[in-house]
Protein backbone atom coordinates (compact mmCIF):
# COMPACT_ATOMS: atom_id res chain seq x y z
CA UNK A 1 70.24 32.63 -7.37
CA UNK A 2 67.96 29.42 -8.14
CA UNK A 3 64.84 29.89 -7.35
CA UNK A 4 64.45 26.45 -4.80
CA UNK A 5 60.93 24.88 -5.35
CA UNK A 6 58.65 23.31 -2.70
CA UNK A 7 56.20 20.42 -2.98
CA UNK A 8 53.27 20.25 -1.42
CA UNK A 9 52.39 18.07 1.18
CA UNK A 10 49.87 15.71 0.06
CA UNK A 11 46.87 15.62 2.12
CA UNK A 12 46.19 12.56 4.55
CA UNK A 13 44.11 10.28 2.92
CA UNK A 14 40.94 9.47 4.93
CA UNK A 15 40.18 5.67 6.49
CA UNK A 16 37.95 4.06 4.53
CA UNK A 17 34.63 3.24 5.48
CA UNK A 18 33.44 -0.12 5.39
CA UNK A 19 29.37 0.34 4.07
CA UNK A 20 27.21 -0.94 6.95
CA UNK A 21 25.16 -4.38 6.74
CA UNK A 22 21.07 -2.97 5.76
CA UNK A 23 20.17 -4.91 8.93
CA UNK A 24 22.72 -2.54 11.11
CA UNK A 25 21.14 0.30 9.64
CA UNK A 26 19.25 2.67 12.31
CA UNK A 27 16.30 4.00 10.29
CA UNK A 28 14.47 5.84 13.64
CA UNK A 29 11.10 6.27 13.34
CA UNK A 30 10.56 5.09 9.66
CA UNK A 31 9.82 1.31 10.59
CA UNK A 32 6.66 2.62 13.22
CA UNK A 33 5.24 5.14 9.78
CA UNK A 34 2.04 3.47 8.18
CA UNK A 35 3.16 5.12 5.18
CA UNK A 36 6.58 4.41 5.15
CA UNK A 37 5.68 0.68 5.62
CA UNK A 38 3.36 0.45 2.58
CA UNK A 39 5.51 1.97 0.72
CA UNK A 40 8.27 -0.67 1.52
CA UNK A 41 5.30 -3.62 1.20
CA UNK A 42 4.58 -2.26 -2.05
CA UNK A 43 8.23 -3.21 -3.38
CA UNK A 44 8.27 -5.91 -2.21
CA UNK A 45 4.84 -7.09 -3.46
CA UNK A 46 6.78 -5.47 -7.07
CA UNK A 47 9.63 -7.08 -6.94
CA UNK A 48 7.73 -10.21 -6.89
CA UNK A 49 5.00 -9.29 -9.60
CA UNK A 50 7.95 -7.71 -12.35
CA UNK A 51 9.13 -10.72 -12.89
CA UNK A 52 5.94 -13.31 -12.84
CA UNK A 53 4.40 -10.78 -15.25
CA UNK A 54 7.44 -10.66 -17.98
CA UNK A 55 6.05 -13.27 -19.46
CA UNK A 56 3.05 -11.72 -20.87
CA UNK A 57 5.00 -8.38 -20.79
CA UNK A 58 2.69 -6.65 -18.50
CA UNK A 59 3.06 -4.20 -15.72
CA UNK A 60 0.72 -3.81 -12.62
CA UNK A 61 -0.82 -0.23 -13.87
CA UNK A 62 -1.55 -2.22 -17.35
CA UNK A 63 -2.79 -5.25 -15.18
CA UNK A 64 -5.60 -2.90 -13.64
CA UNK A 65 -6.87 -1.31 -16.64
CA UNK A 66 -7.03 -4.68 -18.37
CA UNK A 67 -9.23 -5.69 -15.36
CA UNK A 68 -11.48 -2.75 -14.75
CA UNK A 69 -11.88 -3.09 -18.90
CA UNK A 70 -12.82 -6.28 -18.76
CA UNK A 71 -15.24 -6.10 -16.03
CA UNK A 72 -16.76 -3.05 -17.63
CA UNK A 73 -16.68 -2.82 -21.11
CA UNK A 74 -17.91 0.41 -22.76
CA UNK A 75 -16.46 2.41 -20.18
CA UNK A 76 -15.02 5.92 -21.45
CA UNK A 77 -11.64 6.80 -20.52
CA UNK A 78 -12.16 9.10 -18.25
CA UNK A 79 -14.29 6.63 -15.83
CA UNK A 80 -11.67 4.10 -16.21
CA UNK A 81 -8.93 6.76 -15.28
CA UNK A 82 -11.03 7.86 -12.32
CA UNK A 83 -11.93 4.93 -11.18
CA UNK A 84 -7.82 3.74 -10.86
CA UNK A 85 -6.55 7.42 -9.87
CA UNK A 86 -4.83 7.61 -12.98
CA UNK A 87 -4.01 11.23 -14.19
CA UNK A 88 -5.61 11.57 -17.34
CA UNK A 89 -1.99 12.36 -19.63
CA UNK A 90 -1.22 9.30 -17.82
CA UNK A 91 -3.87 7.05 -18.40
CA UNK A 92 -3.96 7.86 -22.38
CA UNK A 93 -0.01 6.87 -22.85
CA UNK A 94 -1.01 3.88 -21.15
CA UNK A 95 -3.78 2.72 -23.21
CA UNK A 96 -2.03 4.16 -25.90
CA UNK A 97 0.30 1.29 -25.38
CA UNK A 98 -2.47 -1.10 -24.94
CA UNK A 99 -3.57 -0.62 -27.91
CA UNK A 100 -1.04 -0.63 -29.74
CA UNK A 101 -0.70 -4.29 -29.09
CA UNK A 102 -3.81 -5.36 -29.59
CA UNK A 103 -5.18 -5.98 -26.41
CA UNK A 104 -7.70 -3.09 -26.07
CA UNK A 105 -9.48 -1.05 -28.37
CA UNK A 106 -11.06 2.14 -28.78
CA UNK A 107 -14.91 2.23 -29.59
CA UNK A 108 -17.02 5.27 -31.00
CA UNK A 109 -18.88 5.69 -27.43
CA UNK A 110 -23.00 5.46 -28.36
CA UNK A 111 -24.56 8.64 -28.26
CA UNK A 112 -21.16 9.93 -27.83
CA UNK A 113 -19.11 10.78 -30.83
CA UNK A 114 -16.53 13.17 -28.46
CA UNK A 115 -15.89 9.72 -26.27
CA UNK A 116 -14.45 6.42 -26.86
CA UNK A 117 -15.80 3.40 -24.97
CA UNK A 118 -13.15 1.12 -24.27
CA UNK A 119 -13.03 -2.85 -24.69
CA UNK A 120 -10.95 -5.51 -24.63
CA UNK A 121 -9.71 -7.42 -27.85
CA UNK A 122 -10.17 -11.28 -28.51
CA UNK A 123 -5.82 -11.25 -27.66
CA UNK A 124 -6.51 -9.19 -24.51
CA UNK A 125 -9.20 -11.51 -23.44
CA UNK A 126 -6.78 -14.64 -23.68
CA UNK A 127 -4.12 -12.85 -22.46
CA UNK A 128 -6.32 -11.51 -19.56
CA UNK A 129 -6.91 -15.22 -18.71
CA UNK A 130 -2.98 -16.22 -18.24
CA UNK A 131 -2.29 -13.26 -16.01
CA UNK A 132 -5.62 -14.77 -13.77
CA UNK A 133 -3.36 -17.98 -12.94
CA UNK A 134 -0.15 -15.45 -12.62
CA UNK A 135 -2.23 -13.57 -9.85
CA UNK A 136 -3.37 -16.04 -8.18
CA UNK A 137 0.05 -17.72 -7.52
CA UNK A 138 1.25 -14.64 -6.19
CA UNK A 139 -1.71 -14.41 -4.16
CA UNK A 140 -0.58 -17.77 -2.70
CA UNK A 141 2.49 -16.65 -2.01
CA UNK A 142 0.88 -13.66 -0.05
CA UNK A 143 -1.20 -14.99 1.96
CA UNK A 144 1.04 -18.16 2.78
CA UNK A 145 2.79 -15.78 4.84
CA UNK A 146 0.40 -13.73 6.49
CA UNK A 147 -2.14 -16.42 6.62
CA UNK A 148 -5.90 -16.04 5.91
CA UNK A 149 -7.12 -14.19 8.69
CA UNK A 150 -4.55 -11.86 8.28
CA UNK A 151 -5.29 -11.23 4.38
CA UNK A 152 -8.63 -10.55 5.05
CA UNK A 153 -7.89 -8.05 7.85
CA UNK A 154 -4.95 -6.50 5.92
CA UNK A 155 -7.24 -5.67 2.96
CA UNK A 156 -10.16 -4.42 5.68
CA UNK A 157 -7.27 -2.05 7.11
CA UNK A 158 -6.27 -0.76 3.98
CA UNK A 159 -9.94 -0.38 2.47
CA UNK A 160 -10.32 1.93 5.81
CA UNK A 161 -7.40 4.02 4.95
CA UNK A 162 -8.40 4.51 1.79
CA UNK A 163 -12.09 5.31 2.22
CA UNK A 164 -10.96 7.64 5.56
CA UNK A 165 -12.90 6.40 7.44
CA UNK A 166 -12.22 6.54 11.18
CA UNK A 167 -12.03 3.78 14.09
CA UNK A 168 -15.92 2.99 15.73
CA UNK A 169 -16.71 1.70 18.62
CA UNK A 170 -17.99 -2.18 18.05
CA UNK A 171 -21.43 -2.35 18.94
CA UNK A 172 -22.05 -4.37 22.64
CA UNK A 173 -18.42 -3.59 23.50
CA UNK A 174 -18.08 -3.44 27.38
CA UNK A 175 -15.98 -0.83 28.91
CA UNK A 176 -13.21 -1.23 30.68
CA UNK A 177 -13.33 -2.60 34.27
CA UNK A 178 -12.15 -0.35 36.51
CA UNK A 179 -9.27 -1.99 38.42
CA UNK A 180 -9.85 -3.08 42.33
CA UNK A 181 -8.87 -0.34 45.07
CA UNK A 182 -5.95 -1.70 46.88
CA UNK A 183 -6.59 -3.29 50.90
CA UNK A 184 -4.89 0.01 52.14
CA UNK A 185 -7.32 2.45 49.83
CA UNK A 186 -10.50 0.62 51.01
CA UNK A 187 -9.40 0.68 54.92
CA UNK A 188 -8.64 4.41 54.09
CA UNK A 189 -12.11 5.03 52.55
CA UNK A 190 -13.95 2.85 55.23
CA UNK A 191 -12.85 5.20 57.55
CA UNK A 192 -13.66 8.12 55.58
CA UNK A 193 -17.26 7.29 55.45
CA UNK A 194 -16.94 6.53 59.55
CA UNK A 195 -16.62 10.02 60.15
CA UNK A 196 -18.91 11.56 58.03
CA UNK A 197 -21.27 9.56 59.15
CA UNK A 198 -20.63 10.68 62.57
CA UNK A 199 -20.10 14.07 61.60
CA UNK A 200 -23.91 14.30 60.28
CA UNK A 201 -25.56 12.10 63.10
C-alpha cells in the first residue's frame, strides 16, 4: 500500500506592522533626563557641524586640538590631551592625523628630549582661520534660536555641571512669604488666645 503523504499547514502569516511616526513615539522618562537631553543636543549640534566642516575636512575632536594648539603653543601632548579629556591612545591617532597633513607639528620639547611640544603649521594657521568664520555661523545659527540670554545661561548651566558644582543660595535672596491664615483660622486662633488668657488671669 502507498504510503499517502501530508503537507504541512503553512503557518498564518502575521499582520504587518506599520513603523510608528518618531513624533508618536512614547519615550517615558527619557525627554525629563539631563543626560539624555545633551546627548540628543549634541547630535543635533553634529549634524549641523559635519557638514559645515567638510569643507576643510575637519571633525569637532580635530577642531579642539587645533584650538587649544593654537592658543598654547609648546604644549606637550599630554597637557593638550588632559586638558580636552582625550585618552591618551586617543589623542596620539588624532594628532597623528594632524600631522600628517600638515597642520600641526611635533617639536623637540626644551629641556625635554622625552616630550614633544606641539604647534601649529603655517597651513594649520590659515586653515585655523576659515574654520573661525565656519564657527561662528553656526554659532549664529545657535543662538538665533535660543536667543542671547539663553546662550549665555545655557553655557553657565553646563559650565556648572561640568565643574560639579552645586546650586547656592543668591546672596540678599528673601525667603519665602509665608501665605495668609485663612478668616476661619484667625477667628479660630483669636479665640484660642481668649482662653488662655483667661485661663492664666
Amino acid at each position: 500500500m502507498a504510503a499517502i503523504r501530508t503537507r504541512r499547514a503553512k503557518p498564518a502569516r502575521r499582520p504587518a506592522t506599520t513603523a510608528r511616526p518618531h513624533a508618536e513615539v512614547d519615550l517615558g522618562m527619557l525627554p525629563d533626563l539631563i543626560g539624555f537631553m545633551l546627548r540628543r543636543a549634541q547630535i543635533a549640534v553634529f549634524q549641523e557641524v559635519f557638514p559645515l566642516f567638510a569643507e576643510v575636512d575637519i571633525r569637532p575632536a580635530q577642531f579642539s586640538v587645533l584650538v587649544v594648539i593654537e592658543r598654547n603653543p609648546g604644549l606637550t601632548q599630554s597637557q593638550v590631551s588632559a586638558a580636552l579629556g582625550i585618552k591618551r591612545t586617543n589623542f596620539v591617532a588624532l594628532l597623528d592625523s594632524l600631522e600628517q597633513r600638515g597642520l600641526a607639528e611635533r617639536q623637540a620639547a626644551a629641556g625635554d628630549r622625552r616630550s614633544h611640544a606641539l604647534h601649529l603649521t603655517d597651513h594649520g594657521r590659515v586653515v585655523m582661520r576659515r574654520l573661525r568664520q565656519l564657527v561662528d555661523i553656526q554659532e549664529r545659527r545657535l543662538v538665533g534660536r535660543i536667543g542671547e540670554s539663553g546662550s549665555r545661561q545655557l553655557i553657565g548651566l553646563l559650565h556648572r555641571l561640568i565643574d560639579g558644582r552645586p546650586m547656592t543660595k543668591r546672596a540678599g535672596a528673601r525667603k519665602p512669604r509665608r501665605p495668609a491664615a485663612k478668616p476661619e483660622a484667625r477667628r479660630q486662633a483669636k479665640a484660642t488666645r481668649s482662653v488662655t488668657t483667661r485661663g492664666t488671669g
